[in-house]
Structures are given as structure tokens and as C-alpha cells.
N, C-alpha and C. Protein backbone atom coordinates (compact mmCIF):
# COMPACT_ATOMS: atom_id res chain seq x y z
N UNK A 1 -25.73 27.51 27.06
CA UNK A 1 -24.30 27.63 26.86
C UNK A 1 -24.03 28.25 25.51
N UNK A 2 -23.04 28.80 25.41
CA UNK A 2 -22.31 29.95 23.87
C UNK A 2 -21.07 29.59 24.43
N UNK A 3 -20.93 30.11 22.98
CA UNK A 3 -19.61 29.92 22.98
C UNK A 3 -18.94 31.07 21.62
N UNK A 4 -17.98 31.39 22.63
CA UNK A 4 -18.00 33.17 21.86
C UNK A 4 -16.48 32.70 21.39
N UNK A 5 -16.23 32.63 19.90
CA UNK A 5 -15.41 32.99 18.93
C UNK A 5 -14.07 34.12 19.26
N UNK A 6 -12.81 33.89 19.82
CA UNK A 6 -11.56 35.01 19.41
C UNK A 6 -11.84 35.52 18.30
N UNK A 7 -11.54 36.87 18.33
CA UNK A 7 -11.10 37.31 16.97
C UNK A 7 -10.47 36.90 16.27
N UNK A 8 -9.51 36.44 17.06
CA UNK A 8 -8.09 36.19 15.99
C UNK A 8 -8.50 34.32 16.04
N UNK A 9 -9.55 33.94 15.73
CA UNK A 9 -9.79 32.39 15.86
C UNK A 9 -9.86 32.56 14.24
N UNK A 10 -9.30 33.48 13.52
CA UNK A 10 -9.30 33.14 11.93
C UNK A 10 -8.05 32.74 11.41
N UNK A 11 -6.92 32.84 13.15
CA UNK A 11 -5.94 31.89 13.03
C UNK A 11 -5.66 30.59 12.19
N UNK A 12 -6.57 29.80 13.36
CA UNK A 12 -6.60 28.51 13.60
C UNK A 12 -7.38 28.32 12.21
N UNK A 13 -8.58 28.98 11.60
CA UNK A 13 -9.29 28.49 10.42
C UNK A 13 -8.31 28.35 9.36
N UNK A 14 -7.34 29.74 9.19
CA UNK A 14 -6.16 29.65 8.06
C UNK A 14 -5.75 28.27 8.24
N UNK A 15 -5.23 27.78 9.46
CA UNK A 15 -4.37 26.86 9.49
C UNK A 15 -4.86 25.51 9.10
N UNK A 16 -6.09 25.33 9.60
CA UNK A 16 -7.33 24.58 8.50
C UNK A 16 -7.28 24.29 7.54
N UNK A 17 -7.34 25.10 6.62
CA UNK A 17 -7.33 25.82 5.29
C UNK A 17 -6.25 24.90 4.68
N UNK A 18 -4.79 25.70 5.49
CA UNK A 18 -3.46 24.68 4.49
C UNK A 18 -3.55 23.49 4.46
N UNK A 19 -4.21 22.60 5.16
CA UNK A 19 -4.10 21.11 5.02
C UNK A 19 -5.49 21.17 3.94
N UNK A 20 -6.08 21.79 3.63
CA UNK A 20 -7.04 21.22 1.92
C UNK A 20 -5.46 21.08 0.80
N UNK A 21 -4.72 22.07 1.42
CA UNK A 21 -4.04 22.48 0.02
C UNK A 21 -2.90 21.37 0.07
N UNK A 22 -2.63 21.01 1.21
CA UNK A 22 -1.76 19.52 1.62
C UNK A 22 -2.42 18.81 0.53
N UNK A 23 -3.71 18.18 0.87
CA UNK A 23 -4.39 17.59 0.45
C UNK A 23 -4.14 17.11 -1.29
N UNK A 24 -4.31 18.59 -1.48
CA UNK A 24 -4.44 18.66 -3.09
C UNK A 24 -3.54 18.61 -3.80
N UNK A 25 -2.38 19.03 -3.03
CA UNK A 25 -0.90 18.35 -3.53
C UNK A 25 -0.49 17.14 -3.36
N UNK A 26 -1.20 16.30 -2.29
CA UNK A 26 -1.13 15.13 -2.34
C UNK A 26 -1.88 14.03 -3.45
N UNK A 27 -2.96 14.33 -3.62
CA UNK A 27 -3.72 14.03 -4.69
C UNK A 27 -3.01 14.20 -5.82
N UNK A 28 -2.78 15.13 -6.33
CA UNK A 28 -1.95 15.43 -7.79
C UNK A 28 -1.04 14.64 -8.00
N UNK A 29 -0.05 14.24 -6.53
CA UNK A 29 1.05 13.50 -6.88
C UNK A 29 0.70 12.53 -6.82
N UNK A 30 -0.46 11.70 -6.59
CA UNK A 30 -0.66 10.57 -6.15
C UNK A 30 -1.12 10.36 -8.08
N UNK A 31 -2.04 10.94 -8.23
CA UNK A 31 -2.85 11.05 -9.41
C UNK A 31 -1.83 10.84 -10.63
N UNK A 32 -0.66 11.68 -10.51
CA UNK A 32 0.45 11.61 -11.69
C UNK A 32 1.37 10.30 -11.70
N UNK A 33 1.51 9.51 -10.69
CA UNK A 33 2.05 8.80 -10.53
C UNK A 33 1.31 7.31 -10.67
N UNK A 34 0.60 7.33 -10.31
CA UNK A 34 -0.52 6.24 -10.62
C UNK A 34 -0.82 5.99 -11.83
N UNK A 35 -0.83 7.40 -13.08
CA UNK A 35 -0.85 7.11 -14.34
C UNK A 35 0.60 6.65 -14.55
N UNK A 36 1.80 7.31 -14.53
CA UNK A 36 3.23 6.90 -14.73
C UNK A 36 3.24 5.26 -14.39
N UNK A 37 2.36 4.34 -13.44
CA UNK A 37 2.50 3.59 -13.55
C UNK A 37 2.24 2.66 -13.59
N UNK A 38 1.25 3.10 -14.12
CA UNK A 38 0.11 1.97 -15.07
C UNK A 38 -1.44 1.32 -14.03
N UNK A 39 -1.03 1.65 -13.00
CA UNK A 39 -2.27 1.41 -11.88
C UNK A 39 -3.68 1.72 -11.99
N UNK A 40 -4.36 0.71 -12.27
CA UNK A 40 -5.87 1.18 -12.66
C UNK A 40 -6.27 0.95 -11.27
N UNK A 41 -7.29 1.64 -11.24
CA UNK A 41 -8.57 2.18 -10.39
C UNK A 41 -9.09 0.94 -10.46
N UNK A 42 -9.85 0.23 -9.01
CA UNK A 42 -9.75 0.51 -7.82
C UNK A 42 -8.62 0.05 -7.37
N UNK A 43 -7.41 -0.47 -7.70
CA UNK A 43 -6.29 -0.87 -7.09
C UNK A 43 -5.52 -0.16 -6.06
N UNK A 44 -5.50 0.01 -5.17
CA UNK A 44 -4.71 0.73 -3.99
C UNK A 44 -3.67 1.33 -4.07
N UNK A 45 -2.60 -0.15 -4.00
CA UNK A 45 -1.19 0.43 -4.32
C UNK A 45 -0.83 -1.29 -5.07
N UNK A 46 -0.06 -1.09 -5.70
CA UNK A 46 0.86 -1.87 -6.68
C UNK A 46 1.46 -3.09 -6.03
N UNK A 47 1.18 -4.06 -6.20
CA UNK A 47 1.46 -5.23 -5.53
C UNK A 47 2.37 -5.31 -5.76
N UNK A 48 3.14 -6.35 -4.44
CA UNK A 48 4.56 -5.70 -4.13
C UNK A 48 5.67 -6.70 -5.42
N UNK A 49 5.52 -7.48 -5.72
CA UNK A 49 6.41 -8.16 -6.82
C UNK A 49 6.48 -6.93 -7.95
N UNK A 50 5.26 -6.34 -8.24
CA UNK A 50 5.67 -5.45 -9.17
C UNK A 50 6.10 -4.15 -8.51
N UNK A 51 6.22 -3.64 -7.11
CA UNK A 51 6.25 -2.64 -6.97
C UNK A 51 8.42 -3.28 -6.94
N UNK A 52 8.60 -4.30 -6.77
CA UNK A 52 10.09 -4.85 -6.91
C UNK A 52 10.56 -4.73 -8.34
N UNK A 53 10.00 -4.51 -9.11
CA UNK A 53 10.52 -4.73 -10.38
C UNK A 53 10.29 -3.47 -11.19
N UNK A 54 9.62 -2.85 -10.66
CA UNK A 54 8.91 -1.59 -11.56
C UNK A 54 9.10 0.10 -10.69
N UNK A 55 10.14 0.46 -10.61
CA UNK A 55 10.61 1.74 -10.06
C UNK A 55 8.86 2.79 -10.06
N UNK A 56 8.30 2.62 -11.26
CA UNK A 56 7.11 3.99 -11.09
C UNK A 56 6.37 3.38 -10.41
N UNK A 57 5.98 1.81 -9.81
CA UNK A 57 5.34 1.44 -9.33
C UNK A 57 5.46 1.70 -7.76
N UNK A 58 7.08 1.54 -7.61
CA UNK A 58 7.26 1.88 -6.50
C UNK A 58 7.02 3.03 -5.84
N UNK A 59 7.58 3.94 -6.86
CA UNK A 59 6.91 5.57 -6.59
C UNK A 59 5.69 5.40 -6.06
N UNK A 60 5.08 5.25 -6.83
CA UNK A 60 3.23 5.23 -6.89
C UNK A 60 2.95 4.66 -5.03
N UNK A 61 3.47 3.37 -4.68
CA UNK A 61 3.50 3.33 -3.54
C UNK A 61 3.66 4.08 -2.33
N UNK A 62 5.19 4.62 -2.76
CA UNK A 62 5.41 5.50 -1.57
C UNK A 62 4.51 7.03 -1.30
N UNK A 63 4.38 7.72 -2.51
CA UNK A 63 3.39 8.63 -2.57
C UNK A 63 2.11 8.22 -2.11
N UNK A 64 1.57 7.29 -2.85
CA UNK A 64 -0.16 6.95 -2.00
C UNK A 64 0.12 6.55 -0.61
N UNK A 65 1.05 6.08 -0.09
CA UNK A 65 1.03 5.23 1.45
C UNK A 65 1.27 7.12 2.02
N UNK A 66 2.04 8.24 1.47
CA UNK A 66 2.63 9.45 1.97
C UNK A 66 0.93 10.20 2.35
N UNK A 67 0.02 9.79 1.14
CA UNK A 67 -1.43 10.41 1.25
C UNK A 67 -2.18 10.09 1.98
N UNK A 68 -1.98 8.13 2.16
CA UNK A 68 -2.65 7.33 3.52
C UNK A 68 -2.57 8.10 4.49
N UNK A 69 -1.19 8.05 5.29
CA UNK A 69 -0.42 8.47 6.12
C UNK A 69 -1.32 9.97 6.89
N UNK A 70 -1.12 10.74 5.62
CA UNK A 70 -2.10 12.20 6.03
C UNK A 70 -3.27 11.86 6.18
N UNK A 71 -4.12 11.24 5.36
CA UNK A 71 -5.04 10.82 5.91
C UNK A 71 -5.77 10.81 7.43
N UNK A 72 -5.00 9.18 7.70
CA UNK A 72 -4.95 8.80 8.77
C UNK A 72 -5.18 9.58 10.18
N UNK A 73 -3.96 10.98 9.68
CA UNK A 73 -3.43 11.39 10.74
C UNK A 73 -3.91 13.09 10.97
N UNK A 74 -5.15 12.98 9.59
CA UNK A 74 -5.88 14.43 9.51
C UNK A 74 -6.90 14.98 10.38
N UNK A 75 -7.61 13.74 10.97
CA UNK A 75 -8.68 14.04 12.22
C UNK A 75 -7.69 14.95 13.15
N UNK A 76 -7.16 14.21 13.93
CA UNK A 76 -6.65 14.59 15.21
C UNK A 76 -5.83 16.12 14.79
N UNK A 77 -5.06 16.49 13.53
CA UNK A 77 -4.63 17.58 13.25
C UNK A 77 -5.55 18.49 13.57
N UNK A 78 -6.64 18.47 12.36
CA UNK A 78 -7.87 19.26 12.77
C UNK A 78 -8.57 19.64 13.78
N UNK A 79 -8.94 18.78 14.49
CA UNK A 79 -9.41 18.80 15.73
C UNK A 79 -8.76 19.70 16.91
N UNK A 80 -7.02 19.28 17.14
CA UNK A 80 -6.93 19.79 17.78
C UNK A 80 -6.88 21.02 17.90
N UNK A 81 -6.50 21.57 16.26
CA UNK A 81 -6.31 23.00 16.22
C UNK A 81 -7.81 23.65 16.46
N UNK A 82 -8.98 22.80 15.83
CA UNK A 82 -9.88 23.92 16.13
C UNK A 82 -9.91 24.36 17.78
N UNK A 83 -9.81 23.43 18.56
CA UNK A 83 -10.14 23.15 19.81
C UNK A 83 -9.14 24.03 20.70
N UNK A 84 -7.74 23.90 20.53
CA UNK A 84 -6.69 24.48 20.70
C UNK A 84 -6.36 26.05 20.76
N UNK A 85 -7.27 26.27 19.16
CA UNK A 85 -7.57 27.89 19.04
C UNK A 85 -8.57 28.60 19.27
N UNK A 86 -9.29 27.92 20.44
CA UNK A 86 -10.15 28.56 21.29
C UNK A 86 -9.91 29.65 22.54
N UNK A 87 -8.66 28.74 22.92
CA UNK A 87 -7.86 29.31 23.97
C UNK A 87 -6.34 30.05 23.21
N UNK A 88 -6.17 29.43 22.40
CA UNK A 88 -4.19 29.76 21.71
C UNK A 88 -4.34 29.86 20.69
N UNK A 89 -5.67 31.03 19.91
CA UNK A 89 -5.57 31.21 18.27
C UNK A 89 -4.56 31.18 17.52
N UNK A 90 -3.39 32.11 18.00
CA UNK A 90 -2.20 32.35 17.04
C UNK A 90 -1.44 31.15 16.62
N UNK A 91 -1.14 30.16 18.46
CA UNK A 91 -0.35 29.04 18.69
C UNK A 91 -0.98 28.53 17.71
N UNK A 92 -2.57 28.16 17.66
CA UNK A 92 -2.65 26.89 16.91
C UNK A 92 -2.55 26.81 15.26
N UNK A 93 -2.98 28.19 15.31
CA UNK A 93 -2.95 28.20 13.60
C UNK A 93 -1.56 28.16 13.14
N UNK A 94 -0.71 28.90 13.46
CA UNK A 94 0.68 28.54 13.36
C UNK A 94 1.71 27.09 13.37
N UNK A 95 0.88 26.66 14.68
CA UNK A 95 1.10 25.12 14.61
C UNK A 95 0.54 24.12 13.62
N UNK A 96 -0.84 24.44 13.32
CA UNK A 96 -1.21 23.47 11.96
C UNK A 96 -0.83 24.01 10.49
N UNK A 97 -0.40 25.28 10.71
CA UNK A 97 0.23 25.76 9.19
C UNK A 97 1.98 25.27 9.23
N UNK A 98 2.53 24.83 10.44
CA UNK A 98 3.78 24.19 10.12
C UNK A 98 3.62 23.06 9.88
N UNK A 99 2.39 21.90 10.77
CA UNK A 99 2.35 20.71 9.91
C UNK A 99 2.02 20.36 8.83
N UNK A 100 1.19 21.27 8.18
CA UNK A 100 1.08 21.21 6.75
C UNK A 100 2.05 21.14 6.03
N UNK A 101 3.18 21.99 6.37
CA UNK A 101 4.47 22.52 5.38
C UNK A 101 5.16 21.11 5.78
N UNK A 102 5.14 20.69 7.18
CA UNK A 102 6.11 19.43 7.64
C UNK A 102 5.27 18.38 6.69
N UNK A 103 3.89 18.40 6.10
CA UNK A 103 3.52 16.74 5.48
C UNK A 103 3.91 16.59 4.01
N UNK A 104 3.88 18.35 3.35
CA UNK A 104 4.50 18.52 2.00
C UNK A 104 5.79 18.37 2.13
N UNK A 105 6.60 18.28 2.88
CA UNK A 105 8.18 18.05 3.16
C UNK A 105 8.46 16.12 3.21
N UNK A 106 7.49 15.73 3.62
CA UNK A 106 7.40 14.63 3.71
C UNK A 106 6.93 13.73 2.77
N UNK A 107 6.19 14.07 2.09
CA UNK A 107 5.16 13.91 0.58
C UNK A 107 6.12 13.75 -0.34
N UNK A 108 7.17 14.96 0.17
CA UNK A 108 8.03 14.61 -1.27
C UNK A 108 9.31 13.68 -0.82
N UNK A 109 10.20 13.76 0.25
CA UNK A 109 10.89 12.85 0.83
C UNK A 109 10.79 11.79 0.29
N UNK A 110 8.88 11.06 0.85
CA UNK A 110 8.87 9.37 0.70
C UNK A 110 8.32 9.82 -0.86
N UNK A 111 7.85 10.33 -1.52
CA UNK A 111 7.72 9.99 -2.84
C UNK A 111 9.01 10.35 -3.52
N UNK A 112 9.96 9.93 -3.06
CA UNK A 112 11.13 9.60 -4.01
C UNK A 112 11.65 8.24 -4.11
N UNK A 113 10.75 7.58 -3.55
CA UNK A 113 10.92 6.06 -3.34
C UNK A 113 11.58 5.21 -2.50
N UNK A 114 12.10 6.03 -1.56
CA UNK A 114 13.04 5.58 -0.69
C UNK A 114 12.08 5.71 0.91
N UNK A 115 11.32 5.36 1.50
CA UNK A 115 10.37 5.31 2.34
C UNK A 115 11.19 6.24 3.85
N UNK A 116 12.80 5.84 4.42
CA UNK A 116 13.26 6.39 4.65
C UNK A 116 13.36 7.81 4.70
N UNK A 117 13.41 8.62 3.48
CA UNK A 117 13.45 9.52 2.96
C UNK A 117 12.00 10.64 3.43
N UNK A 118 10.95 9.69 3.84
CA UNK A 118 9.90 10.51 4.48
C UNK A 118 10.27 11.26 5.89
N UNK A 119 11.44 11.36 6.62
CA UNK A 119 11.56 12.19 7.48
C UNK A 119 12.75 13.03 6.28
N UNK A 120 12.48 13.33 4.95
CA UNK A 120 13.95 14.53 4.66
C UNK A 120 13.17 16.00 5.67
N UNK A 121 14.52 16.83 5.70
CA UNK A 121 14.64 17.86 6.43
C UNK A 121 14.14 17.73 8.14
N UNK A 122 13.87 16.43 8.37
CA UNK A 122 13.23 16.19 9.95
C UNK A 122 11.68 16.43 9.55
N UNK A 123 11.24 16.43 8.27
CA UNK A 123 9.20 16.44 8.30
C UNK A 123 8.75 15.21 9.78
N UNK A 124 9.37 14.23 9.25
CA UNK A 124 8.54 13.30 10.05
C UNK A 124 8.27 13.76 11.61
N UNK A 125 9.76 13.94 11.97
CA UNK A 125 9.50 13.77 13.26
C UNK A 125 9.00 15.34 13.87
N UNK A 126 9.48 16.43 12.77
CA UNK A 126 9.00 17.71 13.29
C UNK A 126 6.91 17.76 13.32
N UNK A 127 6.68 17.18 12.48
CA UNK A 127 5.20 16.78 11.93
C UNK A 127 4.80 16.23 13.03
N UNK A 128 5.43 14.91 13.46
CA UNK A 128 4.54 14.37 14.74
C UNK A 128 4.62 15.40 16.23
N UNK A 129 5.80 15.82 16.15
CA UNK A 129 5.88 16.70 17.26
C UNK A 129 4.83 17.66 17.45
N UNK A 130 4.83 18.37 15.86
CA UNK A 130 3.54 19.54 16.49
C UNK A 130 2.35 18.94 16.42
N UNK A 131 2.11 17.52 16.00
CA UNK A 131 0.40 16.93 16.06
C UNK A 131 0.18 16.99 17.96
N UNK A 132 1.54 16.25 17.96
CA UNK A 132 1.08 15.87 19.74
C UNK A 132 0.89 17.19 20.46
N UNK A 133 1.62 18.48 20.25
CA UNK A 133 2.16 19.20 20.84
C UNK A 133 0.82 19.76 20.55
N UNK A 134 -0.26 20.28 19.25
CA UNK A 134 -1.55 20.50 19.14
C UNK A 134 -2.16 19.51 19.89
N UNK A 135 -2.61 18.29 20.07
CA UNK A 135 -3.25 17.48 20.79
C UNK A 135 -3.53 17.74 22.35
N UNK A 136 -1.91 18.01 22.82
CA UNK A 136 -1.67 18.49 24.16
C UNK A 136 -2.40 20.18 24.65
N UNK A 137 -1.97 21.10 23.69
CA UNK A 137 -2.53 22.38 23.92
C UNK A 137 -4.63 22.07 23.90
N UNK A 138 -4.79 20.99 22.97
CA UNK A 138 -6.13 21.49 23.07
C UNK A 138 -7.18 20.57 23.71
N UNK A 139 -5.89 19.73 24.58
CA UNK A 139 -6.29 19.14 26.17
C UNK A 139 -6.72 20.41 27.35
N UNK A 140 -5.52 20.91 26.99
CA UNK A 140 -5.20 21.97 28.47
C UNK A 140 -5.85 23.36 28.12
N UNK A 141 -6.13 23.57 26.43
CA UNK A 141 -7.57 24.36 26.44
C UNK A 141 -8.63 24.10 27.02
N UNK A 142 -8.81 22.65 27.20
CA UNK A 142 -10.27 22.14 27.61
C UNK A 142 -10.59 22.31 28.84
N UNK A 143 -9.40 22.20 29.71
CA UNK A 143 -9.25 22.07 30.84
C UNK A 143 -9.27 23.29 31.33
N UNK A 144 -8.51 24.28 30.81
CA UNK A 144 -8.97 25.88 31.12
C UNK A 144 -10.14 26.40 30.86
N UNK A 145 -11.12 25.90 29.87
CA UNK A 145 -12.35 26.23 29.53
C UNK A 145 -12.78 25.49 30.74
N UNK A 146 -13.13 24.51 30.99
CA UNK A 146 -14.07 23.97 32.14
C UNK A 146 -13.34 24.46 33.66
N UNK A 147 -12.60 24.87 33.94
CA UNK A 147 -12.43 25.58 34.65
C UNK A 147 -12.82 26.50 35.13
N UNK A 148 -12.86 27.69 33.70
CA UNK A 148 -13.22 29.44 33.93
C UNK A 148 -14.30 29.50 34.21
């Protein structure tokens, strides 16, 4: 068995690509804020009496839980796009270069401390839409591959 590469599968790699840079903007903010508020290493996030009393603490929360969050939810991004842009290079890379932009939209939302605030401009829910909506395409890639 082979398995022969689109051309345009440098789509889906770009789209790859933007979630390091998610990443690294997430880190930074996580990183700046964690000093702003006093949080030593290995501590997670700011226990919650102080995250009640201490606004940078709270920050610090909502930003690291904003980095969890990506985390969490970075397998299945990845995945589907590689998988996805086997069959739908353009679709998928396009689709994981908008969730990237939808998690930095969101990154900054909930790191304003207001947890709410993680869907500003619709990130949240536009973000989950194209995870599933990648998930789904690189079902029905699979399914067209074992097919052909």
C-alpha cells in the first residue's frame, strides 16, 4: 500500500503550521501573566480564594484554562486536517487556518477575565464548528478512500 500525497496537500500542512503559532501566542500570554501574578512554577492556576481577590490572578486563570482548552482540543484539530486533506487539501487547510484565528480570538476574549468573554466575536462557537466540521470531512475522506 502508498499512499500518494496532493499537491496542493501543502494546504493542509500550512494549516498545521498556524496552530504552532496559536500555540506560541498562547504561551507568551500565559507566560506574561503568570509573572504579573505572582504564580510560581509548578502551580497550575491560582487557587481560587486568591484568584477572588487578586484580578492578575484571575487573568492568569482565564488565559492558562484558554491554553488548557487548546490543548485539549489540539489532537483532533490536527488529525483531522491531516486526514481531511487527503481528499479536501484546500477545504482543510483553510479550515484549520480559521480555527487557529477562531482560538486567538478566543485567547484573548477569556483572557480578559471574564470567562464568558471566550466566545467574543463568536470564536467559541465558530472554533467548535469547524473542529467538528474537520472531524466530519475527514470521516467521509476515509470513507471515500476505502472505497476507491
Amino acid at each position: 500500500m502508498s499512499i500518494t500525497l496532493p499537491q496542493e496537500y501543502i494546504y493542509p500542512l500550512a494549516g498545521v503550521l498556524s496552530t504552532f503559532y496559536v500555540l506560541f501566542f498562547q504561551v507568551v500570554r500565559v507566560g506574561g501573566a503568570r509573572k504579573a501574578a505572582g504564580i510560581k512554577y509548578p502551580q497550575l492556576y491560582a487557587e481560587k480564594a486568591e484568584a477572588q481577590s487578586n484580578r492578575e490572578a484571575r487573568l492568569f486563570n482565564c488565559v492558562q484554562r484558554a491554553h488548557q482548552n487548546t490543548l485539549e482540543n489540539l489532537p483532533t484539530a490536527l488529525f483531522s486536517t491531516l486526514v481531511a486533506g487527503l481528499v479536501y487539501p484546500r477545504f482543510a487547510g483553510c479550515a484549520c487556518a480559521f480555527w487557529s484565528v477562531a482560538r486567538i480570538i478566543y485567547t484573548i476574549g477569556y483572557g480578559s477575565g471574564d470567562p464568558a468573554a471566550r466566545n467574543l466575536l463568536g470564536a467559541n462557537v465558530m472554533g467548535s464548528l469547524t473542529q467538528y466540521t474537520l472531524l466530519l470531512t475527514a470521516t467521509w475522506s476515509l470513507v471515500k478512500l476505502a472505497i476507491a
